[in-house]
Protein backbone atom coordinates (compact mmCIF):
# COMPACT_ATOMS: atom_id res chain seq x y z
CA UNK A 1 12.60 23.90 -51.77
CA UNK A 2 14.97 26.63 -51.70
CA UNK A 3 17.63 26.13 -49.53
CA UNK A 4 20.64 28.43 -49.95
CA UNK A 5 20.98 31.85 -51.91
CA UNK A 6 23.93 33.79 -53.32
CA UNK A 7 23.09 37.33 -54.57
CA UNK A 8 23.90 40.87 -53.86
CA UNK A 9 21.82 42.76 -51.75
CA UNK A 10 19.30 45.07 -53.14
CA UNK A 11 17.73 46.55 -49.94
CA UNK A 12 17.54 46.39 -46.48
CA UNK A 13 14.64 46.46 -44.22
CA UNK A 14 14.38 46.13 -40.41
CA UNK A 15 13.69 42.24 -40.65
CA UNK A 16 14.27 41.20 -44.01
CA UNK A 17 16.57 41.63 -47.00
CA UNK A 18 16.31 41.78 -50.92
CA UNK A 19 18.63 39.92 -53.01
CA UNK A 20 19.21 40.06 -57.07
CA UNK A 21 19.94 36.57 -57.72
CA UNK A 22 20.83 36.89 -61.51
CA UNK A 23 18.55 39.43 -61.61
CA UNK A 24 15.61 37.68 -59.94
CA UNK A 25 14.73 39.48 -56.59
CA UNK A 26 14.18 37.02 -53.07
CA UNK A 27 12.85 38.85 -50.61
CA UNK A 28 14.29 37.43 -47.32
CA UNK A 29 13.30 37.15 -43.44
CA UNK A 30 16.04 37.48 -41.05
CA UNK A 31 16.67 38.02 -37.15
CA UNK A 32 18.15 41.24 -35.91
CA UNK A 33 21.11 38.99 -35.15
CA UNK A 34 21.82 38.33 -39.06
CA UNK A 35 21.02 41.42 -40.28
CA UNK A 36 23.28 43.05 -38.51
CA UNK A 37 26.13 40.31 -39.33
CA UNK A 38 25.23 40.33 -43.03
CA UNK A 39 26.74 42.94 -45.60
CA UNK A 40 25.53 46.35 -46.30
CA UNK A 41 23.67 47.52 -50.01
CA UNK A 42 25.21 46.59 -52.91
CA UNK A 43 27.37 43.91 -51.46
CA UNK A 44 26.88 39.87 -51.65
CA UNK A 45 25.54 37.87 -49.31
CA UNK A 46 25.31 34.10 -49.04
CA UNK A 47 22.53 32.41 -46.93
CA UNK A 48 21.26 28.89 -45.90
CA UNK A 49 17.16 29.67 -46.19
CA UNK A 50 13.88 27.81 -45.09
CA UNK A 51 10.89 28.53 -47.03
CA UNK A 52 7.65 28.91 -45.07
CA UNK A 53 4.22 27.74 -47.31
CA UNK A 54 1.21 28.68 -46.65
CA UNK A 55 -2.24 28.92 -48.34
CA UNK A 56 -1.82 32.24 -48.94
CA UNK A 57 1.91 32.86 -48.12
CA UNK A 58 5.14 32.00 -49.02
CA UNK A 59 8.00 33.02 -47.20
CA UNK A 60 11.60 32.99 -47.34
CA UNK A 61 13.87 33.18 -44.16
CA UNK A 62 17.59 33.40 -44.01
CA UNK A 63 20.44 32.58 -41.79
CA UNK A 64 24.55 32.45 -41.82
CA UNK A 65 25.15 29.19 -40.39
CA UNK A 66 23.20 25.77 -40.08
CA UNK A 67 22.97 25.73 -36.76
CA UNK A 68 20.67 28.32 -36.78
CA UNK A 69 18.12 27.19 -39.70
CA UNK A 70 17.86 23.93 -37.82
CA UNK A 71 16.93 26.02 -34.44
CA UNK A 72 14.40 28.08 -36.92
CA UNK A 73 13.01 24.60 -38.05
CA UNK A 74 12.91 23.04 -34.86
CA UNK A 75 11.40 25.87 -32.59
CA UNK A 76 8.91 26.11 -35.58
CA UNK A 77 7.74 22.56 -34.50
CA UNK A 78 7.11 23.47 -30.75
CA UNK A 79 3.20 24.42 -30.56
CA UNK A 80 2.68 28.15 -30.38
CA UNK A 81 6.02 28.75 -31.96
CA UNK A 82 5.40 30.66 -35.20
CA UNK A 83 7.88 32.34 -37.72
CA UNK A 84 8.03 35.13 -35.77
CA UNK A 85 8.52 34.29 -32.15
CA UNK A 86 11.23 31.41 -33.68
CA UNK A 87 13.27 34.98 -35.47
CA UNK A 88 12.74 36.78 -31.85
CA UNK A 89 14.19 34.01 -30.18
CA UNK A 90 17.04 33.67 -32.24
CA UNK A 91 17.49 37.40 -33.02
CA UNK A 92 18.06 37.75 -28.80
CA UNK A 93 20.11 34.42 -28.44
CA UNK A 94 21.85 33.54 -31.28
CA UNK A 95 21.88 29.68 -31.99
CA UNK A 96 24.23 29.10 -29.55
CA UNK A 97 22.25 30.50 -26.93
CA UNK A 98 19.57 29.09 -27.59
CA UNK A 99 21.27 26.10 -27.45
CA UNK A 100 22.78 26.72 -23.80
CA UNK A 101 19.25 28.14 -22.81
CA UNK A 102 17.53 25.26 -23.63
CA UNK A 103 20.54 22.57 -22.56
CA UNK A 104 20.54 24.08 -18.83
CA UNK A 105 16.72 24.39 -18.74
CA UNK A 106 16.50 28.16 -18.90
CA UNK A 107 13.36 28.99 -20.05
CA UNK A 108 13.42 32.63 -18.54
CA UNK A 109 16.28 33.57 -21.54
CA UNK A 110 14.02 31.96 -24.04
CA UNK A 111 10.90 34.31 -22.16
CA UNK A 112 13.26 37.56 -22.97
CA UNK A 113 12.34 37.29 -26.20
CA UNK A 114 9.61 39.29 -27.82
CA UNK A 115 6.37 37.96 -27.76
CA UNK A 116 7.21 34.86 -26.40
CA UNK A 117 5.44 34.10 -22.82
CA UNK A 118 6.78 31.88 -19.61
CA UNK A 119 4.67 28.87 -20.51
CA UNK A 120 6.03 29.10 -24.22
CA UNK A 121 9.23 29.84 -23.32
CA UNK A 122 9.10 26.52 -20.72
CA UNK A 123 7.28 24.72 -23.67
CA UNK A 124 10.50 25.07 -25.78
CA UNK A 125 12.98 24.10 -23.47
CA UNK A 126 11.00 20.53 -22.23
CA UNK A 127 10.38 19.78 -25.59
CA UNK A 128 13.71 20.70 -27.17
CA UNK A 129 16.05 19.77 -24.63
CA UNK A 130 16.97 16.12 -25.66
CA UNK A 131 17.76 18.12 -29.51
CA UNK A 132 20.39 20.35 -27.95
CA UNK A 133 23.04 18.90 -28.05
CA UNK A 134 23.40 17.45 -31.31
CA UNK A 135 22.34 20.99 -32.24
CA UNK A 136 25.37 22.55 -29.88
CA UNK A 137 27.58 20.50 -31.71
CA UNK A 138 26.23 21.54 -35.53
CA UNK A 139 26.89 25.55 -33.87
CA UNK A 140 30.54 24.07 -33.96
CA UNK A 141 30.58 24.14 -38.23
CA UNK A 142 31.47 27.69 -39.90
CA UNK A 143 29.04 30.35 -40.92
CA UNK A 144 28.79 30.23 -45.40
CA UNK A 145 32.00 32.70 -45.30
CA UNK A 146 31.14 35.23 -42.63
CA UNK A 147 27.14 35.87 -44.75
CA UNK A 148 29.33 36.56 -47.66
CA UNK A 149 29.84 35.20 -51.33
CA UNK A 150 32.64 36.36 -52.89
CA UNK A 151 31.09 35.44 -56.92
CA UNK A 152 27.48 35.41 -57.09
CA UNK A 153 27.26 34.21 -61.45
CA UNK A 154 29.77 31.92 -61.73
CA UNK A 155 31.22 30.19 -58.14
CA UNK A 156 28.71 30.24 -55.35
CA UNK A 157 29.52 29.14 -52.12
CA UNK A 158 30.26 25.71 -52.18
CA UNK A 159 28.49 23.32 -49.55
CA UNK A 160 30.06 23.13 -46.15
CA UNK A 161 32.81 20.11 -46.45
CA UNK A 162 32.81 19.09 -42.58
CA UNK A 163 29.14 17.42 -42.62
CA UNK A 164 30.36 13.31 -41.55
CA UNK A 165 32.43 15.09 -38.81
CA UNK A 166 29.40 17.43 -37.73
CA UNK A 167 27.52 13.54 -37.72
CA UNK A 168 30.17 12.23 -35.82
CA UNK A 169 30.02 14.90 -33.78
CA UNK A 170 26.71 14.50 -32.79
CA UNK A 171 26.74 10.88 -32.52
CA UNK A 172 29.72 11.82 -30.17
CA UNK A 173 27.57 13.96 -27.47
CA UNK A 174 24.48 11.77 -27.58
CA UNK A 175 26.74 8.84 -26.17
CA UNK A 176 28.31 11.33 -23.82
CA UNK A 177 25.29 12.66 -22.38
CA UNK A 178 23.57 9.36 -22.32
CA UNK A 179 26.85 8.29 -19.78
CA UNK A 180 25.54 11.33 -17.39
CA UNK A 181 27.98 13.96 -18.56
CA UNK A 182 26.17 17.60 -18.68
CA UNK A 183 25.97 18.90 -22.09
CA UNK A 184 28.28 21.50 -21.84
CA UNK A 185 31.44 19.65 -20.77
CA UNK A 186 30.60 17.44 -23.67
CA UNK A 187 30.08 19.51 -26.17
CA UNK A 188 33.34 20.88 -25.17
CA UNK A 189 35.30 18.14 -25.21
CA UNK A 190 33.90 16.39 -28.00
CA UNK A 191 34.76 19.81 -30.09
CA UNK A 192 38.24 19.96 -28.97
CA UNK A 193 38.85 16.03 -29.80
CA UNK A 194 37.51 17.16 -33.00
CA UNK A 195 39.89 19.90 -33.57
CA UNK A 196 42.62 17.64 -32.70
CA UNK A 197 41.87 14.54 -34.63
CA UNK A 198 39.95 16.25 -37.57
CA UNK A 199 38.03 13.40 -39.71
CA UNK A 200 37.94 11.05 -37.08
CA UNK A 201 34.65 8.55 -36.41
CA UNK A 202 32.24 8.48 -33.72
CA UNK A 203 34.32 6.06 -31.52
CA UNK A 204 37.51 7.77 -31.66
CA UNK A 205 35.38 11.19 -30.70
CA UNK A 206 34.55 9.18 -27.75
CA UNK A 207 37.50 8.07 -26.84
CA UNK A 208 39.41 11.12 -26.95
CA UNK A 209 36.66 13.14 -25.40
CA UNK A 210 36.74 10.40 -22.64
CA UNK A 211 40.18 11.56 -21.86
CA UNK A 212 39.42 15.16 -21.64
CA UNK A 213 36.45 14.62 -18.75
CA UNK A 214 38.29 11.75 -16.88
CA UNK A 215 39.18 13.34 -13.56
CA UNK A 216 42.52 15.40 -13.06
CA UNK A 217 44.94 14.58 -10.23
């Protein structure tokens, strides 16, 4: 499985990029959202990637942060979901709209994307919703440098340090949302206890998030 690429770009299409990886050419998917975020020719790019087999297909697809490869993976697994309609989705929302979309139950942003139809779109968000907001909370970690790698033959990008306190994190909102708090005052407390008390467990996440939604006054 190939799941992260450093290389300079090559070429550019309208949904899908070429990168020389020490001189070995991946051609890879992306959403009008990356593309546009992602260097121009002749630059380097870093990306996380998932690789799509099929019987007679294998395709690469890339993304800036890990919030949005889990989305890809995830809205892959809803039925009537394909590659496509999971970059369309993502190339109109962004991860963290989707994420919001699907938290609040609005399948009618999901439905603005192309090719993707009312009961699909309502599909995604009943069968998502309980994922978003561990997912809200991975949108919190940092994109692999901005799409960029600043050495592509000697130092690639190294792997995102934060991943216990992206668990924690999540671990953090499920309890949260469990207690009846909406997803979006947890996820916002949770990430500002985080900020604050950077490395700290599940239970202190709670704790200090706790504080943050206890009533004013």
């Amino acid at each position: 499985m190939i799941g992260k690429l450093s290389g300079r770009i090559d070429y550019r299409g309208s949904d899908h990029v070429l990168i020389d990886v020490r001189g070995v050419g991946y051609i890879v998917y992306v959403s009008e959202r990356t593309l546009a975020a992602i260097p121009r020719v002749g630059e380097v790019v870093a990306l996380y990637t998932d690789l799509l087999v099929r019987e007679d297909l294998l395709q690469l697809f890339g993304f800036t942060t890990l919030a949005e490869k889990e989305w890809h993976r995830l809205l892959m697994g809803v039925q009537g979901i394909g590659a496509k309609a999971s970059m369309a989705i993502l190339g109109t929302l962004g991860p963290e709209g989707v994420g919001r979309a699907i938290a609040l139950g609005d399948w009618a942003s999901v439905k603005a994307a192309q090719g993707v139809g009312p009961k699909i779109a309502q599909r995604v968000v009943n069968e998502l919703k309980g994922k978003a907001p561990a997912m809200m909370a991975l949108s919190e970690s940092a994109p692999i440098d901005g799409g960029r790698a600043t050495d592509v033959i000697e130092d690639l990008v190294p792997a995102p340090t934060n991943t216990p306190t992206v668990s924690a994190q999540s671990e953090a909102l499920s309890a949260l949302t469990n207690l009846g708090y909406s997803p979006g005052d947890a996820t916002h407390a949770v990430a500002q206890a985080a900020d604050t008390h950077q490395g700290a467990d599940t239970a202190m996440l709670i704790r200090e998030a706790l504080k943050r939604l206890a009533p004013k006054g």
